[in-house]
Every structure is written in C-alpha cells, then in structure tokens.
PDB file of N, CA and C in Angstrom:
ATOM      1  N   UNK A   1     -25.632  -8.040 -18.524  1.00  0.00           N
ATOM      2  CA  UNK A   1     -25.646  -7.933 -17.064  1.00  0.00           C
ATOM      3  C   UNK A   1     -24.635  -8.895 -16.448  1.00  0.00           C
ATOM      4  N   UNK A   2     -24.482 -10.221 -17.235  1.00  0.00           N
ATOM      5  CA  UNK A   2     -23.444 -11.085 -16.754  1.00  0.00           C
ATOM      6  C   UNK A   2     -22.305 -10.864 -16.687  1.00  0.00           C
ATOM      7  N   UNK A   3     -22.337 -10.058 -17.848  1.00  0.00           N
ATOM      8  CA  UNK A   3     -20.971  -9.660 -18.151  1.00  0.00           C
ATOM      9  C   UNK A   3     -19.739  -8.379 -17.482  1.00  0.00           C
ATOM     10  N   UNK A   4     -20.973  -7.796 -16.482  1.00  0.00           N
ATOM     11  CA  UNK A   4     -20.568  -6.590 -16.088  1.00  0.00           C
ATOM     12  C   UNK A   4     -20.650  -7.172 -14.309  1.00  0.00           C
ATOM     13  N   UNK A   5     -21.451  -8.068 -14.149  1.00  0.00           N
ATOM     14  CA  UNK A   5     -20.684  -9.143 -12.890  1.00  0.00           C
ATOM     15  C   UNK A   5     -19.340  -9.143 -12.565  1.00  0.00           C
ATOM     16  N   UNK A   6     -19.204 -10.178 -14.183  1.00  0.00           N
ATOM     17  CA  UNK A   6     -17.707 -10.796 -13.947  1.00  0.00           C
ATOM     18  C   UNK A   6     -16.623  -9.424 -13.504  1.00  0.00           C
ATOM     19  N   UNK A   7     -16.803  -8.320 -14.904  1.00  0.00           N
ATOM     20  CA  UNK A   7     -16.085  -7.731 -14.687  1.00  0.00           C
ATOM     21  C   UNK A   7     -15.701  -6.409 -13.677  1.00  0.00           C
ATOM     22  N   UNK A   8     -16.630  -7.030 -12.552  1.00  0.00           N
ATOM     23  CA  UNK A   8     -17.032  -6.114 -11.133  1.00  0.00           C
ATOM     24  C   UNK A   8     -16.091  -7.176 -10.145  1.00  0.00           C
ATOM     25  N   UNK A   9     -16.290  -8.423 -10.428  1.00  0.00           N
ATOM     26  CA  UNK A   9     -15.745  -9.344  -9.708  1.00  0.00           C
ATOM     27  C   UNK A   9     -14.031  -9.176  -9.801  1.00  0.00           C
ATOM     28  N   UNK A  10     -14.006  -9.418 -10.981  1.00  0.00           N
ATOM     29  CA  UNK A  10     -12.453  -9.717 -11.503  1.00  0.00           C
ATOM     30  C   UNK A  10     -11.874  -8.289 -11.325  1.00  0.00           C
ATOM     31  N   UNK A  11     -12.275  -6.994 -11.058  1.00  0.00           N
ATOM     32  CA  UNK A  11     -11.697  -5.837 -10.909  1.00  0.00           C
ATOM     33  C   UNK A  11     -11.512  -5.983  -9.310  1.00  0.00           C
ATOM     34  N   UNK A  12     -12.402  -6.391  -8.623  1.00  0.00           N
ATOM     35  CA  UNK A  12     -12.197  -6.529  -7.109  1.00  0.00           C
ATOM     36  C   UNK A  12     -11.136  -7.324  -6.385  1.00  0.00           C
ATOM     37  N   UNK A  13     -11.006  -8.829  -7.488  1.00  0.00           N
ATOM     38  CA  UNK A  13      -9.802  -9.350  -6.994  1.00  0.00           C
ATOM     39  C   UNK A  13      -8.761  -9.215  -7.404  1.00  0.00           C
ATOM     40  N   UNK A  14      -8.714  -8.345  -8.157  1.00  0.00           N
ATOM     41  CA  UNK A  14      -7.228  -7.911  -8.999  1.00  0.00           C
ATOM     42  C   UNK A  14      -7.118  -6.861  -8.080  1.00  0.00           C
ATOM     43  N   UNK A  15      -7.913  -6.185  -7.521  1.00  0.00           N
ATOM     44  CA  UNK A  15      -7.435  -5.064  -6.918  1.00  0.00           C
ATOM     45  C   UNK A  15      -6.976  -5.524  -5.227  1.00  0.00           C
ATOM     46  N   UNK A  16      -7.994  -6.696  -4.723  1.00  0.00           N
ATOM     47  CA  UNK A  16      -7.496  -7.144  -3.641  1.00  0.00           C
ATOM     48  C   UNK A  16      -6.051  -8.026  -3.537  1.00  0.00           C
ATOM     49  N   UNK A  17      -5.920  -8.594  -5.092  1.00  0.00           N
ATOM     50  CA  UNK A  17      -4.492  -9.214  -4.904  1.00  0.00           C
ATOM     51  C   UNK A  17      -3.606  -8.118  -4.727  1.00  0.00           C
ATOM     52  N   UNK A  18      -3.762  -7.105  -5.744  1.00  0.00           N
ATOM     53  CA  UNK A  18      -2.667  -5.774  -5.480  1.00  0.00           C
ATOM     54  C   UNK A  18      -2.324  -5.337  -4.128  1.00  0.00           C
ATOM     55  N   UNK A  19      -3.175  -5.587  -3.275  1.00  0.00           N
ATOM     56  CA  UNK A  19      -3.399  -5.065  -2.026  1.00  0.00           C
ATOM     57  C   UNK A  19      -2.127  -5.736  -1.069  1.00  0.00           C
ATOM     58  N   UNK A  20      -2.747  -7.272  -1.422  1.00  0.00           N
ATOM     59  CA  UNK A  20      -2.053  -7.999  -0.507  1.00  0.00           C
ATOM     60  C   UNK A  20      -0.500  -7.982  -0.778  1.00  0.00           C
ATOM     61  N   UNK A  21       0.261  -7.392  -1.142  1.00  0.00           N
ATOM     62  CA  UNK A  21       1.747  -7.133  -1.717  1.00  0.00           C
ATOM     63  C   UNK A  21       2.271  -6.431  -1.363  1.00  0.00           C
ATOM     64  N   UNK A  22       1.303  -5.450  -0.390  1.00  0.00           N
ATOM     65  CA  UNK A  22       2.280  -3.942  -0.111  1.00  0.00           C
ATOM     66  C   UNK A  22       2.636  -4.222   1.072  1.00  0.00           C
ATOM     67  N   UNK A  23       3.904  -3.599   1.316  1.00  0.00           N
ATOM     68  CA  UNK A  23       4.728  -4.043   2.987  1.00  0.00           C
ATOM     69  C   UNK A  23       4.900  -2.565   3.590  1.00  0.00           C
ATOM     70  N   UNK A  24       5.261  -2.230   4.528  1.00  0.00           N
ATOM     71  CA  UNK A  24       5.722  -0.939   5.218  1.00  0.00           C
ATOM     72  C   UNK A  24       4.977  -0.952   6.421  1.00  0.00           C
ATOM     73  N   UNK A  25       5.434   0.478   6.526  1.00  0.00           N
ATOM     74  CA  UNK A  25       4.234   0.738   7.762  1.00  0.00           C
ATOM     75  C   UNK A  25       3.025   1.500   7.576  1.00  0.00           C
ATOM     76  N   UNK A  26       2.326   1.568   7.834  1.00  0.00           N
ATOM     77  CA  UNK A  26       1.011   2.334   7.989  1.00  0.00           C
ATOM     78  C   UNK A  26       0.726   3.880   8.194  1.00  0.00           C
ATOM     79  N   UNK A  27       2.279   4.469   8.661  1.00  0.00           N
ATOM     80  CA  UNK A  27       1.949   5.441   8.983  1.00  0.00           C
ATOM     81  C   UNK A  27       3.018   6.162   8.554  1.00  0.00           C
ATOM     82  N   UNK A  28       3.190   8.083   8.291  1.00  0.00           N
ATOM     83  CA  UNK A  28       4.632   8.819   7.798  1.00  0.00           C
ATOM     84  C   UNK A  28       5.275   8.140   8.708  1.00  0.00           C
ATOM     85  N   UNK A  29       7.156   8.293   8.934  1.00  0.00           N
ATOM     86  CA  UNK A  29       8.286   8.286   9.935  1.00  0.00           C
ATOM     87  C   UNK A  29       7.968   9.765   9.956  1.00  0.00           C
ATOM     88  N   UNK A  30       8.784   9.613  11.132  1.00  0.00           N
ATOM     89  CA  UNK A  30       9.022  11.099  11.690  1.00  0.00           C
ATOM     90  C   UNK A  30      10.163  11.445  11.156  1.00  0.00           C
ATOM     91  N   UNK A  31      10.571  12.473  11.561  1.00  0.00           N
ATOM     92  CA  UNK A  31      12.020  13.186  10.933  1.00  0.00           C
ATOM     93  C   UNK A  31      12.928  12.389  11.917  1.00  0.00           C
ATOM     94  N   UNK A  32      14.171  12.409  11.630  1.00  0.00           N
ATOM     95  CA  UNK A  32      15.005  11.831  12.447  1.00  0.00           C
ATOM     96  C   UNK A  32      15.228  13.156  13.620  1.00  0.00           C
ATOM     97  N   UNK A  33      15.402  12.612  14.945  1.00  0.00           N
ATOM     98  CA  UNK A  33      15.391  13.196  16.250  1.00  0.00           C
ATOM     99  C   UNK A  33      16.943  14.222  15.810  1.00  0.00           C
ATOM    100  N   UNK A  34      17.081  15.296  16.419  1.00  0.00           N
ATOM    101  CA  UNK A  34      17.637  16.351  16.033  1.00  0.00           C
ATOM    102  C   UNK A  34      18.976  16.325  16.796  1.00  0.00           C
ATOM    103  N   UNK A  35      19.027  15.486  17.693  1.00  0.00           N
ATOM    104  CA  UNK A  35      20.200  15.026  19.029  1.00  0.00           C
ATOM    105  C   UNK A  35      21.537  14.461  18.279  1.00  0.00           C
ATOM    106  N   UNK A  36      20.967  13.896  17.110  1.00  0.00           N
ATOM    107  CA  UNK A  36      21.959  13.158  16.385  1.00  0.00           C
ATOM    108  C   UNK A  36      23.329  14.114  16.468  1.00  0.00           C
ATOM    109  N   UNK A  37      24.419  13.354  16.343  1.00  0.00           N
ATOM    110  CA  UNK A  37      25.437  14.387  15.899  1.00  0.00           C
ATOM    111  C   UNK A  37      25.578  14.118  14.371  1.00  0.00           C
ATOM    112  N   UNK A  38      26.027  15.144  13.218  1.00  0.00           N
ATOM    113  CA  UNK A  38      26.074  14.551  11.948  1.00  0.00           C
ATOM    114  C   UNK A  38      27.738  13.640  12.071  1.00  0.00           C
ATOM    115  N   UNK A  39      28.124  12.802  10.974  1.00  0.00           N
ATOM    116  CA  UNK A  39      29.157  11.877  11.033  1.00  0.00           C
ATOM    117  C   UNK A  39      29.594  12.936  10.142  1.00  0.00           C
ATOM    118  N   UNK A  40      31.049  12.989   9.783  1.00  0.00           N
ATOM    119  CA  UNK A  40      32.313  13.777   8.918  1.00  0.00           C
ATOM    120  C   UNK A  40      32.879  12.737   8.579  1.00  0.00           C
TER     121      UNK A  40
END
C-alpha cells in the first residue's frame, strides 16, 4: 500500500513538473487575415 503511495505521488509530480515547461498560447491562431498581399 506504501508503495503504491509513493508511486501515485511521484507520477503526480513528474507529471506536474512536465507541466510547468510548456510555453505558448492556450488557444489555435487563426489563419492569417486574407488582406495580406503575398510578397514575390
């Protein structure tokens, strides 16, 4: 039973360190606005 503690514990903070690492945004981008002219 102790043993399945730890390894409830140690899966939680391995998974919360993973967590804390990710950067971006939160949400899709949109497509880029269609006004653009393309560059040549």
């Amino acid at each position: 039973m102790k043993a399945l503690a730890i390894l409830t514990l140690a899966a939680l903070l391995l998974t919360g360190l993973a967590g804390c690492g990710q950067k971006g945004p939160l949400y899709l981008p949109e497509d880029a606005p269609a006004d653009e002219q393309p560059s040549e």
